[in-house]
C-alpha atoms as a PDB file:
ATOM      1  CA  UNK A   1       0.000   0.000   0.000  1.00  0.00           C
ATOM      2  CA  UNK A   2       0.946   3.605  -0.832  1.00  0.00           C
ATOM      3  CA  UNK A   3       2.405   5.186   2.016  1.00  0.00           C
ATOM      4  CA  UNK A   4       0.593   8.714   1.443  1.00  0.00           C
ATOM      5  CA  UNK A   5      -2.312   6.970   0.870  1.00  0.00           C
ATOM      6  CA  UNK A   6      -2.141   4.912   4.005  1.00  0.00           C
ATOM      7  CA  UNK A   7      -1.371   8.305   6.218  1.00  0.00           C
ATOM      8  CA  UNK A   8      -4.598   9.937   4.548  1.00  0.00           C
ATOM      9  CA  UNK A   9      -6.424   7.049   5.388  1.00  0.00           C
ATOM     10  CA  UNK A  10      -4.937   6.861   8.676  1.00  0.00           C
ATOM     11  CA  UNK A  11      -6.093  10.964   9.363  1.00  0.00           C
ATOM     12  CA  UNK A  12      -9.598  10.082   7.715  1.00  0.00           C
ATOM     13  CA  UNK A  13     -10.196   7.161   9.842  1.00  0.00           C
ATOM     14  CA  UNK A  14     -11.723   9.391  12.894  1.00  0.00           C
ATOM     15  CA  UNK A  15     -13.872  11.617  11.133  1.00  0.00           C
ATOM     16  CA  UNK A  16     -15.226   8.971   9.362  1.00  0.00           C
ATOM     17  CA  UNK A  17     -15.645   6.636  12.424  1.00  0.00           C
ATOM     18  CA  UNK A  18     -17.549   9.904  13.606  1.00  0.00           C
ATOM     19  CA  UNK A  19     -19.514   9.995  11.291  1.00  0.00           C
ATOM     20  CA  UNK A  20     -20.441   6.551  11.556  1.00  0.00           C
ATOM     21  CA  UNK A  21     -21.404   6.811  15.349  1.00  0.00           C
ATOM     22  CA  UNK A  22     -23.059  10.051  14.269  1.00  0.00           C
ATOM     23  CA  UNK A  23     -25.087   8.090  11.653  1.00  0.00           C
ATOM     24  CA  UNK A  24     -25.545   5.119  14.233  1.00  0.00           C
ATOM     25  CA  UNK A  25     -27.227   7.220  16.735  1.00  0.00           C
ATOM     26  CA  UNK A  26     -29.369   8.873  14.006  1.00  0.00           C
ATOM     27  CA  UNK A  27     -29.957   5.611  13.677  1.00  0.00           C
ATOM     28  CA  UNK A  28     -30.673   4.275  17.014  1.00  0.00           C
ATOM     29  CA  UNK A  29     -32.562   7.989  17.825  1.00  0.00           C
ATOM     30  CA  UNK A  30     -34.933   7.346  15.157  1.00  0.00           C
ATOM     31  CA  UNK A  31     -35.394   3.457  16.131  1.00  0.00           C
ATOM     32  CA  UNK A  32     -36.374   4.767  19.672  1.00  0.00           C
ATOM     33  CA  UNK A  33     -38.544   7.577  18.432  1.00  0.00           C
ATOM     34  CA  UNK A  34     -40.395   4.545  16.394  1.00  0.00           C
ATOM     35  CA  UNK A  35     -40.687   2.492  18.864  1.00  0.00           C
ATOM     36  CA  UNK A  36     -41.429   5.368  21.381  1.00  0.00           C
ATOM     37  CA  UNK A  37     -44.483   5.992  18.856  1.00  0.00           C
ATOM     38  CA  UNK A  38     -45.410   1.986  18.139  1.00  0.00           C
ATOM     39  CA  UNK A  39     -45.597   2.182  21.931  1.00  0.00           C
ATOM     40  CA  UNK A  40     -47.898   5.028  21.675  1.00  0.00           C
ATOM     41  CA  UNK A  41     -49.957   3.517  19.521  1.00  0.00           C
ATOM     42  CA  UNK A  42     -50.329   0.446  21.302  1.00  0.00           C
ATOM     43  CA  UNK A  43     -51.514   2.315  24.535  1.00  0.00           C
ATOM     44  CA  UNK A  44     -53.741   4.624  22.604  1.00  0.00           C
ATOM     45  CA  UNK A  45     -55.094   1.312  20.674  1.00  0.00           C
ATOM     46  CA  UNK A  46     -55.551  -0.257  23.821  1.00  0.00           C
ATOM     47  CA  UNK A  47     -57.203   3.001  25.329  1.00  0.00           C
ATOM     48  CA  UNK A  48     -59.662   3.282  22.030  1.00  0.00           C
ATOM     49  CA  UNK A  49     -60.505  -0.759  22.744  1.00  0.00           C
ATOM     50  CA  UNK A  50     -60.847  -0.016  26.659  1.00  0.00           C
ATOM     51  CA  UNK A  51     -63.067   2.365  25.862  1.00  0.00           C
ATOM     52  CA  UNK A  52     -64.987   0.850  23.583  1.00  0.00           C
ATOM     53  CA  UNK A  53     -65.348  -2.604  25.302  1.00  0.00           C
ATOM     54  CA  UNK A  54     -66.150   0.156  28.446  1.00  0.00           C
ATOM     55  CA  UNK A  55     -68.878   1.440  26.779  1.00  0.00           C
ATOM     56  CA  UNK A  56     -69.829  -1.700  25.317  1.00  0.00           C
ATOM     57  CA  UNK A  57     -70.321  -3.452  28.373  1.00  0.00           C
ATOM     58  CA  UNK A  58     -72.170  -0.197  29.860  1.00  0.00           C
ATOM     59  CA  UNK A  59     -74.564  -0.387  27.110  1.00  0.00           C
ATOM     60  CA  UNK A  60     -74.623  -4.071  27.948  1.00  0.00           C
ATOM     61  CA  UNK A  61     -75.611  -3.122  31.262  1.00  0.00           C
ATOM     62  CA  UNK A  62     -78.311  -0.570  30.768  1.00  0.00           C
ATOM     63  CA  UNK A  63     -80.055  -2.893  28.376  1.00  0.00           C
ATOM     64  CA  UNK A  64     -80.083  -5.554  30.892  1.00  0.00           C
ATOM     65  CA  UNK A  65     -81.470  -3.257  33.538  1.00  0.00           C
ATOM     66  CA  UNK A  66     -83.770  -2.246  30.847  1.00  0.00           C
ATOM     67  CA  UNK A  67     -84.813  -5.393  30.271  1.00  0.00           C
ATOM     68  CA  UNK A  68     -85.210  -6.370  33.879  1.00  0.00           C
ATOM     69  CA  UNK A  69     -87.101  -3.205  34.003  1.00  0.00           C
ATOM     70  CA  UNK A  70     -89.625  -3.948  31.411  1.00  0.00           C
ATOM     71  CA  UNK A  71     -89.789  -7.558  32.562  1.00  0.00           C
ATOM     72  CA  UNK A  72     -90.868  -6.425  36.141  1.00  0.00           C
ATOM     73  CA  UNK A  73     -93.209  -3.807  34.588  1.00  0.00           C
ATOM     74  CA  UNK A  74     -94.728  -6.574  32.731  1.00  0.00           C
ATOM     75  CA  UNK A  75     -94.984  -9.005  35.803  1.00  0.00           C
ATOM     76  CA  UNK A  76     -96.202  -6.237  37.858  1.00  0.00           C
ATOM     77  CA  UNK A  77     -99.120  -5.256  35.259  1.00  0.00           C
ATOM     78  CA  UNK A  78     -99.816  -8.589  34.870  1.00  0.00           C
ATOM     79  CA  UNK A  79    -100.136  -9.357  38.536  1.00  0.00           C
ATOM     80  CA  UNK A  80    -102.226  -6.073  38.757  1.00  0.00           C
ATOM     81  CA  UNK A  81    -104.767  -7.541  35.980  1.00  0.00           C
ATOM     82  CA  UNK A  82    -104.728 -10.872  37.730  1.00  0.00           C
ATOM     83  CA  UNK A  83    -105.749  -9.368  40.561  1.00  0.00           C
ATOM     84  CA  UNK A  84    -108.244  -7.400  38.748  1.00  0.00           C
ATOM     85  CA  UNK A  85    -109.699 -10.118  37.132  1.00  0.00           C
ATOM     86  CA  UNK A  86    -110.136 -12.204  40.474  1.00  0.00           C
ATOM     87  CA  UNK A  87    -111.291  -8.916  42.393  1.00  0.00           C
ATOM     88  CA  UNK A  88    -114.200  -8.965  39.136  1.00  0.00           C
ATOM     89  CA  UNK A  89    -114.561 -12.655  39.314  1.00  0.00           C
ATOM     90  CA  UNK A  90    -114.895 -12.450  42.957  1.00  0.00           C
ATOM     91  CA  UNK A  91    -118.151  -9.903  42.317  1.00  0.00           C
ATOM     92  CA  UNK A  92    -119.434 -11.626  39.484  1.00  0.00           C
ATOM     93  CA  UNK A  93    -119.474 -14.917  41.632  1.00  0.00           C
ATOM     94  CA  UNK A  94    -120.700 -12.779  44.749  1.00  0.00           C
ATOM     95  CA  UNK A  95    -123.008 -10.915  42.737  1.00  0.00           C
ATOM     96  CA  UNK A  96    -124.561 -14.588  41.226  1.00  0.00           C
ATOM     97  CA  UNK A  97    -124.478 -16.109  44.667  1.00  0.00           C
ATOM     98  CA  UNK A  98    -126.895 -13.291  45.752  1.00  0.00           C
ATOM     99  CA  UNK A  99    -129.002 -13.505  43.060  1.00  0.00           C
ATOM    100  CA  UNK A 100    -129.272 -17.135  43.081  1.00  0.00           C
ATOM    101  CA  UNK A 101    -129.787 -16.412  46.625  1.00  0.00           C
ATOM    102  CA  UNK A 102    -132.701 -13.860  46.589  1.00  0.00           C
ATOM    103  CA  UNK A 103    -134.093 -16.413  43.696  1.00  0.00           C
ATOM    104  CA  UNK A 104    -134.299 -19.108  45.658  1.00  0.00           C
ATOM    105  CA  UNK A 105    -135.812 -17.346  48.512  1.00  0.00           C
ATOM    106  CA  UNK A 106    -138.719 -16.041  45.848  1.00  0.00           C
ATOM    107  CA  UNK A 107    -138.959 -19.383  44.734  1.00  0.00           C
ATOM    108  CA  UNK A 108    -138.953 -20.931  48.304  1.00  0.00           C
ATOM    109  CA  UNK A 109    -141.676 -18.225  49.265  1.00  0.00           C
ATOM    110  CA  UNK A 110    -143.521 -18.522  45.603  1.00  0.00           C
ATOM    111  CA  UNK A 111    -143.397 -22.572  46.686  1.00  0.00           C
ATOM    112  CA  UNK A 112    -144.649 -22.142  50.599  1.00  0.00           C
ATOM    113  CA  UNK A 113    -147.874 -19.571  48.864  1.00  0.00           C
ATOM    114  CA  UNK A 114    -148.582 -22.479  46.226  1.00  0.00           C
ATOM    115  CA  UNK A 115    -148.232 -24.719  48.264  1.00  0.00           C
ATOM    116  CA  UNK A 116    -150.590 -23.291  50.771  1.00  0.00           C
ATOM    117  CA  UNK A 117    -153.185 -23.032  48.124  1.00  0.00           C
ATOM    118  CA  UNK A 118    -153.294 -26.586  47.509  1.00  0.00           C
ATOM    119  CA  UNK A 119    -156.559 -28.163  48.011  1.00  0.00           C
ATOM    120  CA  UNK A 120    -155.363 -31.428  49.269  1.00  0.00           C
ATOM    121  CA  UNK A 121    -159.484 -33.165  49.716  1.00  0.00           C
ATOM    122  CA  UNK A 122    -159.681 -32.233  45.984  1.00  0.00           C
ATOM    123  CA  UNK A 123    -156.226 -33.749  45.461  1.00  0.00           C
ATOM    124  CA  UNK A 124    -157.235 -37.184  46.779  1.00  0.00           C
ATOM    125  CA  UNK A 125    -160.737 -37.202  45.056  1.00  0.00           C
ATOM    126  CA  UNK A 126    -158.554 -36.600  42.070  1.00  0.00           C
ATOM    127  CA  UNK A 127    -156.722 -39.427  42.761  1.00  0.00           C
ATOM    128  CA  UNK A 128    -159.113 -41.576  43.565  1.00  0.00           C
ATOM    129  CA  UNK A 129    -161.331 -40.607  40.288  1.00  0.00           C
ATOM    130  CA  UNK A 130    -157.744 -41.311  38.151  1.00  0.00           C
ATOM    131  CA  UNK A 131    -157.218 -44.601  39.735  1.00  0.00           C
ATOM    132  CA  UNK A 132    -160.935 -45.848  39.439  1.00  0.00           C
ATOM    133  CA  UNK A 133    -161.043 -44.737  35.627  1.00  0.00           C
ATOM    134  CA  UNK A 134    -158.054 -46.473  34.706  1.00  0.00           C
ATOM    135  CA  UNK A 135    -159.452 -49.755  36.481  1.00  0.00           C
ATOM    136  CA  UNK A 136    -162.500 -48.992  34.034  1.00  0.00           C
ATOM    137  CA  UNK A 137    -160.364 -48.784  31.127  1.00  0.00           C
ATOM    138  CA  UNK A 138    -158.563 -52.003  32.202  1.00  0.00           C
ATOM    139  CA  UNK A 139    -161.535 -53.813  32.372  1.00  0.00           C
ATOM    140  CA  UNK A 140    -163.328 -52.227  29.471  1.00  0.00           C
ATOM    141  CA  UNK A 141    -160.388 -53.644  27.000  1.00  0.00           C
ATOM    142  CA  UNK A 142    -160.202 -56.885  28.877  1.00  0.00           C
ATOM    143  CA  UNK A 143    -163.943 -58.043  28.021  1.00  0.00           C
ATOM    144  CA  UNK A 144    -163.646 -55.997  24.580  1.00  0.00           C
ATOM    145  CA  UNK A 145    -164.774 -58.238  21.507  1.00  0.00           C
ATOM    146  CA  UNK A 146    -161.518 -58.345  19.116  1.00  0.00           C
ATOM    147  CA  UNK A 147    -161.809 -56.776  16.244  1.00  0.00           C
ATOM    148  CA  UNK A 148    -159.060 -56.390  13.199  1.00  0.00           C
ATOM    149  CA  UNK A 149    -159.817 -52.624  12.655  1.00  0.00           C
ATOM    150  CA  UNK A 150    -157.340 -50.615  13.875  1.00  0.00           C
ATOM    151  CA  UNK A 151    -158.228 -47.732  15.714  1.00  0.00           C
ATOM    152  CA  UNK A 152    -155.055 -45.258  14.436  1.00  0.00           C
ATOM    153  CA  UNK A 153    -154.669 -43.816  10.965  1.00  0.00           C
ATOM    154  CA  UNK A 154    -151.197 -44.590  11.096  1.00  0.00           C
ATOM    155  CA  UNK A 155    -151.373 -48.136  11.956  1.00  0.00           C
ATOM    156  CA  UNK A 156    -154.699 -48.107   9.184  1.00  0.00           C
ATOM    157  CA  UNK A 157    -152.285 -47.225   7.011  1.00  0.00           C
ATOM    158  CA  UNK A 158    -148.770 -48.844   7.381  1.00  0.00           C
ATOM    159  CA  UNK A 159    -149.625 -52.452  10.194  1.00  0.00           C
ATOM    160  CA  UNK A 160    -152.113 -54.052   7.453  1.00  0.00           C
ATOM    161  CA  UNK A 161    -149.653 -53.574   4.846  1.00  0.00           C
ATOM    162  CA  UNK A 162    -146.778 -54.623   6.643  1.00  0.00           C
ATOM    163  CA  UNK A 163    -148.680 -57.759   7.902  1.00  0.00           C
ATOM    164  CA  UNK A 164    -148.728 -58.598   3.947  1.00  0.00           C
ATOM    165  CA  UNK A 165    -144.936 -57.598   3.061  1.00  0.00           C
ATOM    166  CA  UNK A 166    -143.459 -59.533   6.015  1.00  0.00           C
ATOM    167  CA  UNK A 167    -146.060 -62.627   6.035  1.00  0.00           C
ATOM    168  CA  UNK A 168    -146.764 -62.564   9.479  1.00  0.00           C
ATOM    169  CA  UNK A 169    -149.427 -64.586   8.592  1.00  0.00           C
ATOM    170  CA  UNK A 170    -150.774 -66.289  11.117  1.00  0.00           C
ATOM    171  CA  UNK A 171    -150.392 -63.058  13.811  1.00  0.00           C
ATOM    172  CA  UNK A 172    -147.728 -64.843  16.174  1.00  0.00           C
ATOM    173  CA  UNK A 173    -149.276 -66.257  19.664  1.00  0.00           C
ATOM    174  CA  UNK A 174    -146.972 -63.587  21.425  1.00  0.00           C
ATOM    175  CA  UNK A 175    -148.956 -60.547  19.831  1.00  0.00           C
ATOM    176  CA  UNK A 176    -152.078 -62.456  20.702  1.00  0.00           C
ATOM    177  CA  UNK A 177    -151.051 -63.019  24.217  1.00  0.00           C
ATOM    178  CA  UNK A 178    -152.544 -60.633  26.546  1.00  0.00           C
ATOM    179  CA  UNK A 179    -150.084 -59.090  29.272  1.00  0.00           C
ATOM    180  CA  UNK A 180    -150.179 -57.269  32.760  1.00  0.00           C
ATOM    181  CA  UNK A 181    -150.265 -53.243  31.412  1.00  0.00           C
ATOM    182  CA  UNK A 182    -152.413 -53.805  27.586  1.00  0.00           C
ATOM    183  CA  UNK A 183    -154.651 -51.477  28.448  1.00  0.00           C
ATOM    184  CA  UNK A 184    -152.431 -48.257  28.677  1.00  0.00           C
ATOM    185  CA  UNK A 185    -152.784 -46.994  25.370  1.00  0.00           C
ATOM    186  CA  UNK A 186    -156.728 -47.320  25.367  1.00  0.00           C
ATOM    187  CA  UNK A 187    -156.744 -49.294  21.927  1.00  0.00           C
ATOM    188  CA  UNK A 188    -157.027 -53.331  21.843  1.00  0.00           C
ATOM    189  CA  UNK A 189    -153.451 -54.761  22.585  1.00  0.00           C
ATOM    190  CA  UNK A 190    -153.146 -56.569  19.311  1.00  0.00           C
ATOM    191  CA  UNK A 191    -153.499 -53.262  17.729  1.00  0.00           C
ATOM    192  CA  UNK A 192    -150.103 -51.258  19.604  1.00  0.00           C
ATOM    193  CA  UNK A 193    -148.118 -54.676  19.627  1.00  0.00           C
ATOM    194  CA  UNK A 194    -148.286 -55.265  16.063  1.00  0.00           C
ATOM    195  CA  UNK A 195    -147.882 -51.624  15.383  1.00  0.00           C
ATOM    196  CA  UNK A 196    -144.585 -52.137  17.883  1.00  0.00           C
ATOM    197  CA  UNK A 197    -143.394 -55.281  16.535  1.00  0.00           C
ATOM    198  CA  UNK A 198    -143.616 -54.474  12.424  1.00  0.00           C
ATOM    199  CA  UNK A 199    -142.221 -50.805  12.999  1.00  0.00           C
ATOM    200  CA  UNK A 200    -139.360 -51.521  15.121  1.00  0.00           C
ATOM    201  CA  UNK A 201    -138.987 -55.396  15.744  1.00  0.00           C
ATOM    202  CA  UNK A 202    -139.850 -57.794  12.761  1.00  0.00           C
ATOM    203  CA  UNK A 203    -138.335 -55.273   9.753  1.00  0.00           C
ATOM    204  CA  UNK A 204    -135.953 -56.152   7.031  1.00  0.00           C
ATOM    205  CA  UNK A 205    -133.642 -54.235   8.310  1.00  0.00           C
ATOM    206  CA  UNK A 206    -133.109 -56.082  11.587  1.00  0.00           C
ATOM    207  CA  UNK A 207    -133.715 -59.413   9.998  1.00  0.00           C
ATOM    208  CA  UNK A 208    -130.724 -58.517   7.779  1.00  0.00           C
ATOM    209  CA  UNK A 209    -128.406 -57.060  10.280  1.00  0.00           C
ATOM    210  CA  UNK A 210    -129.558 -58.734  13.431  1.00  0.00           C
ATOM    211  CA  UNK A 211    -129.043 -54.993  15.271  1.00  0.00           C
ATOM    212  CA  UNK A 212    -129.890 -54.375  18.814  1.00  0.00           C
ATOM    213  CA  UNK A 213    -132.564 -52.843  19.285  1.00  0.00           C
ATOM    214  CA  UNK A 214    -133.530 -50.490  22.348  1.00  0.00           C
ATOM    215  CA  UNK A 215    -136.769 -50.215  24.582  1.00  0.00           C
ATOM    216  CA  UNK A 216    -136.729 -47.145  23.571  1.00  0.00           C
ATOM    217  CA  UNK A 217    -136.604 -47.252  19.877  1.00  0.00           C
ATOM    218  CA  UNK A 218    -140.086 -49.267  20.439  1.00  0.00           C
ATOM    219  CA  UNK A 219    -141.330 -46.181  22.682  1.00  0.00           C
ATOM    220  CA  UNK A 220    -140.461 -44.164  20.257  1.00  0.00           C
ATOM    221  CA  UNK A 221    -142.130 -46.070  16.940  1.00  0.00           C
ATOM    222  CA  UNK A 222    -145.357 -46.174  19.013  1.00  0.00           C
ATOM    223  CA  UNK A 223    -145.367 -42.302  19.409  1.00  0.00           C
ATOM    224  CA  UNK A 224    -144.663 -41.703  15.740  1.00  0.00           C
ATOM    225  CA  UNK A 225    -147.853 -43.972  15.006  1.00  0.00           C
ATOM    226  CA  UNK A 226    -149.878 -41.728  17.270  1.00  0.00           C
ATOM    227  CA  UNK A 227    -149.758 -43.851  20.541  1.00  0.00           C
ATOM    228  CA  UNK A 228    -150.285 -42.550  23.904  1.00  0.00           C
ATOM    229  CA  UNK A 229    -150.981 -43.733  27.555  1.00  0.00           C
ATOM    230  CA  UNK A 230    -154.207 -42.796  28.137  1.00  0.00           C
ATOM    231  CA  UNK A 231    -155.506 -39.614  29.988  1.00  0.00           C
ATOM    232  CA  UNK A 232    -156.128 -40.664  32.819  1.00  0.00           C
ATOM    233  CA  UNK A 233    -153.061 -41.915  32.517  1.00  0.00           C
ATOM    234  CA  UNK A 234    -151.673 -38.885  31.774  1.00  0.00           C
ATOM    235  CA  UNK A 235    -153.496 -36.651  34.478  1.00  0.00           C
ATOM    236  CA  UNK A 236    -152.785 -38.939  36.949  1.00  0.00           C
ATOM    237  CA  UNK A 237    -148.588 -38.771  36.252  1.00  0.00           C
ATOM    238  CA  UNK A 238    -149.073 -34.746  36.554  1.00  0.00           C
ATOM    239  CA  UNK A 239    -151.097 -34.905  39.728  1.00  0.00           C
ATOM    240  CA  UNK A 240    -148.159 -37.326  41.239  1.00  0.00           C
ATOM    241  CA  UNK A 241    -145.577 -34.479  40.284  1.00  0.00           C
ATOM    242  CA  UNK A 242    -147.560 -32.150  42.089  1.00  0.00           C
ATOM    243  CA  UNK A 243    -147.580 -33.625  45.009  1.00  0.00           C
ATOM    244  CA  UNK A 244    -144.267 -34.515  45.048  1.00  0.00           C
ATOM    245  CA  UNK A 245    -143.095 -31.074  44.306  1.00  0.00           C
ATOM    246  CA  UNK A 246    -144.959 -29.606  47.139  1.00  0.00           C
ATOM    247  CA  UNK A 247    -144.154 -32.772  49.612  1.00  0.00           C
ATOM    248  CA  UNK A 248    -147.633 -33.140  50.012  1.00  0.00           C
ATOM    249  CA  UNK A 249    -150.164 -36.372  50.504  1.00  0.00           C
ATOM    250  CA  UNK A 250    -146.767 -38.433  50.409  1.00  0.00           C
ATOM    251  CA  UNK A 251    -148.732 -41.096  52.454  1.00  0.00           C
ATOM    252  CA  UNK A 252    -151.751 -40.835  51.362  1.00  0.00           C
ATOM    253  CA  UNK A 253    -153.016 -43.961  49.685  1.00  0.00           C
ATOM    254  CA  UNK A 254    -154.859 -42.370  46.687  1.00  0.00           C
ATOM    255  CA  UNK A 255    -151.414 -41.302  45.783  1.00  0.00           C
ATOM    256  CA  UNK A 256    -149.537 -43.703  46.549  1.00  0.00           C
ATOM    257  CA  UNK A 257    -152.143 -45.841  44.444  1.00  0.00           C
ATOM    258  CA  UNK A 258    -150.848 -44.083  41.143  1.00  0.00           C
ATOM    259  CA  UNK A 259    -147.169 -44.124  41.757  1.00  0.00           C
ATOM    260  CA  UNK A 260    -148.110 -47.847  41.183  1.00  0.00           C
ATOM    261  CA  UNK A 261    -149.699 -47.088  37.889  1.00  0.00           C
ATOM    262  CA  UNK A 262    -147.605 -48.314  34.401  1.00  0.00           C
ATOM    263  CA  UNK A 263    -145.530 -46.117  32.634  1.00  0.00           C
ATOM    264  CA  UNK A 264    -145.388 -46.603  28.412  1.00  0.00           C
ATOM    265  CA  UNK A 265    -141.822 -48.654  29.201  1.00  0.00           C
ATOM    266  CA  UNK A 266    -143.019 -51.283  31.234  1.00  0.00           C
ATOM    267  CA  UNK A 267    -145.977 -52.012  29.212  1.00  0.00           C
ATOM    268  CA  UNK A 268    -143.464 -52.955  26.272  1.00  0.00           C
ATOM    269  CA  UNK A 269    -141.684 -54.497  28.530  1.00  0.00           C
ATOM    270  CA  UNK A 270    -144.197 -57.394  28.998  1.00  0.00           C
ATOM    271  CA  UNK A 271    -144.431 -57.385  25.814  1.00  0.00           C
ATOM    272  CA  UNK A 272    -140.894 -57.845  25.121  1.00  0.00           C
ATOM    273  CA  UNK A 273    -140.902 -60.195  27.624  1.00  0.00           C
ATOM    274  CA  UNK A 274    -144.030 -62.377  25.840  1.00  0.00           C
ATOM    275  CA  UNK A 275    -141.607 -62.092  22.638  1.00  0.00           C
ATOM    276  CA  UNK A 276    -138.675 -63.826  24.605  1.00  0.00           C
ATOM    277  CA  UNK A 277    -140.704 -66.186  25.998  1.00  0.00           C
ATOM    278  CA  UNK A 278    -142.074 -67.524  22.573  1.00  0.00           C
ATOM    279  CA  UNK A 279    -138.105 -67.416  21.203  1.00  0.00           C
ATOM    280  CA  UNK A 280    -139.034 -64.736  18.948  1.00  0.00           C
ATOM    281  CA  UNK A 281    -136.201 -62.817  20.658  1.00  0.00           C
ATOM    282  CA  UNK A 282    -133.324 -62.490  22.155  1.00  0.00           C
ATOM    283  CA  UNK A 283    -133.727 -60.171  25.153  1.00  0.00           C
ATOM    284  CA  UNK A 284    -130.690 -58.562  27.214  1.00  0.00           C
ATOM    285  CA  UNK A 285    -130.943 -58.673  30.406  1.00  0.00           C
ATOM    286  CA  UNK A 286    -131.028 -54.851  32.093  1.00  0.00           C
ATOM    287  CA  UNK A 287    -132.203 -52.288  33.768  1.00  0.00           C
ATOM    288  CA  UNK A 288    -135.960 -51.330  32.139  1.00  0.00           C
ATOM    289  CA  UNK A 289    -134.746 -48.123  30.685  1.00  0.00           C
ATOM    290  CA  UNK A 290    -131.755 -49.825  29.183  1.00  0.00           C
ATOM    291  CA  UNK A 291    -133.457 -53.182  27.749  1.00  0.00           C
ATOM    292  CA  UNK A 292    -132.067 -54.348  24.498  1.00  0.00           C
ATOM    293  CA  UNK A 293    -133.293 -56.820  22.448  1.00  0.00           C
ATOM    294  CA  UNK A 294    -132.264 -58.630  19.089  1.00  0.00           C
ATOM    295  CA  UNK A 295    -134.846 -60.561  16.661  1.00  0.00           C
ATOM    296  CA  UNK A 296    -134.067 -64.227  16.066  1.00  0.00           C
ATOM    297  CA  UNK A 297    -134.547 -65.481  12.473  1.00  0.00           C
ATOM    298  CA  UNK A 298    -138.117 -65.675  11.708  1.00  0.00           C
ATOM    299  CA  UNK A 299    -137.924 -69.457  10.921  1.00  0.00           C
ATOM    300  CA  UNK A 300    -136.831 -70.965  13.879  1.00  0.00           C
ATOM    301  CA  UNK A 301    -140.156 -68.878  15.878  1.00  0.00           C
ATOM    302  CA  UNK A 302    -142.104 -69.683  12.873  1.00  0.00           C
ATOM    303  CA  UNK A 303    -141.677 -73.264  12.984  1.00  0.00           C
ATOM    304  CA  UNK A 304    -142.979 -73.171  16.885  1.00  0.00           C
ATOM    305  CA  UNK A 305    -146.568 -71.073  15.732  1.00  0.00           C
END
C-alpha cells in the first residue's frame, strides 16, 4: 500500500468513524422515536378498545337493567290484571251467589204460597177418580170383543200392509197373548203390539243385520204412530208431580195408588218379555230403561206357531 495513501487514510479514519457513530445514533434515535411511537400507539389502541369494550359493556348493562325493568313492569301489570280479574270474578261470583240467593228465597216463598193453596181433599178425590177410571179402562179392554180394525190412521195405514210384506201370517201367539199393562194406550193390545213389533222389531232391516234394538226405539215407533198412555193416565202422572213437588199427601193412599200405575216402558216391557218367551227374541238382560233386544230369524219362531 501507498504510504501517502495509508497516512490519509490513517487521518480520515476518525472523522469517518464519527460519522459513523453520528449516523448510528441517528440511527438508534430514530429506532427509539419509532418504537417510542409503536408504543404510543399500542396504549392509545388499547385506550380506544378499553373504551370501547367500556362502553360496550355499559350499554350491555343498561339494556339488561332495561330489560329487567320492562320484565318487572310486565310481571307487575300482569299481577295487577290478575288481581283485577279475580277482584271482578270475585263480584261476578258474589253478585250470582246473591241472586241465586234472593231467587231461591222467591222461589222458596212462591213454593210455601202455592203450596198453601193446595186443596189437598180435591187432590185425593182426584186421585181416587184417576185410579178408578183407569181400572175402568182395564176392564173395558179386557172383556172388549176383538176386532181387526185398527183404531189409528197410522197403523190403518202402514200395520195391514206390513202384515202382507213380512207374512206374518198367522199373527204370532206372542202378539195375541194378553199381558199385565195392555190397556195403557186405550186401543185393543193386538193393535199397539203389532204396530210395535212391524215398525221396530220384525223389519228387514233387523232381519238382515240382526241390530240391537232399544226399549226405547219401540217407545219411540209407538209415538210416531200416534200412541199414547191414556188420559187418565196422563193426568194422573201430573197430579203425582204435584204432590211430590210440594211434599204433600206423600202417604196418602190415593197417591200412593198411582205411583203404582204403568208407565209406556213397562208395558213394552211385557211385551218384550211375551216375545222372549215364545223365542221370537233375544232379550238382554237390564235395567228397564236400558233393555235391548235382538230378533231371532223368523224361521226358527215360525216353525214353533
Amino acid at each position: 500500500m501507498n504510504p501517502k495513501i495509508h497516512a490519509e487514510q490513517e487521518k480520515l479514519r476518525p472523522r469517518l468513524q464519527q460519522q459513523i457513530e453520528r449516523a448510528n445514533n441517528r440511527i438508534a434515535q430514530a429506532k427509539a422515536a419509532r418504537e417510542r411511537e409503536e408504543q404510543r400507539q399500542r396504549e392509545r389502541y388499547a385506550q380506544r378498545e378499553a373504551y370501547f369494550q367500556a362502553q360496550a359493556e355499559k350499554q350491555a348493562e343498561q339494556k339488561r337493567q332495561w330489560e329487567v325493568e320492562q320484565r318487572l313492569a310486565r310481571e307487575k301489570a300482569r299481577k295487577e290484571a290478575d288481581a283485577r280479574q279475580r277482584e271482578a270474578e270475585a263480584t261476578r261470583q258474589r253478585e250470582a251467589k246473591a241472586r241465586a240467593e234472593a231467587e231461591r228465597k222467591r222461589r222458596q216463598e212462591s213454593w210455601a204460597d202455592e203450596r198453601q193453596q193446595l186443596d189437598l181433599e180435591s187432590m185425593r178425590q182426584l186421585a181416587r177418580e184417576l185410579s178408578a177410571a183407569c181400572q175402568r179402562i182395564e176392564s173395558h179392554l179386557a172383556t172388549a170383543p176383538a176386532s181387526s180394525r185398527l183404531c189409528l190412521p197410522l197403523a190403518r195405514r202402514h200395520v195391514q200392509r206390513d202384515i202382507y210384506r213380512m207374512d206374518l201370517e198367522p199373527i204370532p201367539a206372542a202378539i195375541e197373548t194378553r199381558t199385565e199393562y195392555d190397556w195403557m194406550f186405550g186401543v185393543p193390545a193386538r193393535e199397539w203390539k203389532l204396530a210395535a213389533f212391524l215398525g221396530a222389531v220384525y223389519t228387514r232391516e233387523n232381519l238382515q243385520r240382526q241390530t240391537w234394538i232399544a226399549i226405547q226405539d219401540i217407545e219411540r215407533c209407538l209415538v210416531e204412530f200416534g200412541y199414547r198412555p191414556v188420559v187418565a193416565l196422563h193426568r194422573a202422572e201430573q197430579l203425582l208431580t204435584t204432590a211430590r213437588y210440594y211434599q204433600v199427601l206423600e202417604d196418602d193412599p190415593a197417591i200412593t195408588a198411582l205411583g203404582q200405575l204403568p208407565r209406556p216402558l213397562a208395558a213394552i216391557a211385557e211385551f218384550v218379555a211375551e216375545l222372549d218367551n215364545f223365542n221370537m227374541i233375544q232379550l238382554r238382560a237390564a235395567e228397564l230403561d236400558e233393555l235391548t233386544l235382538t230378533l231371532k230369524p223368523a224361521a226358527s219362531w215360525r216353525l214353533r206357531e
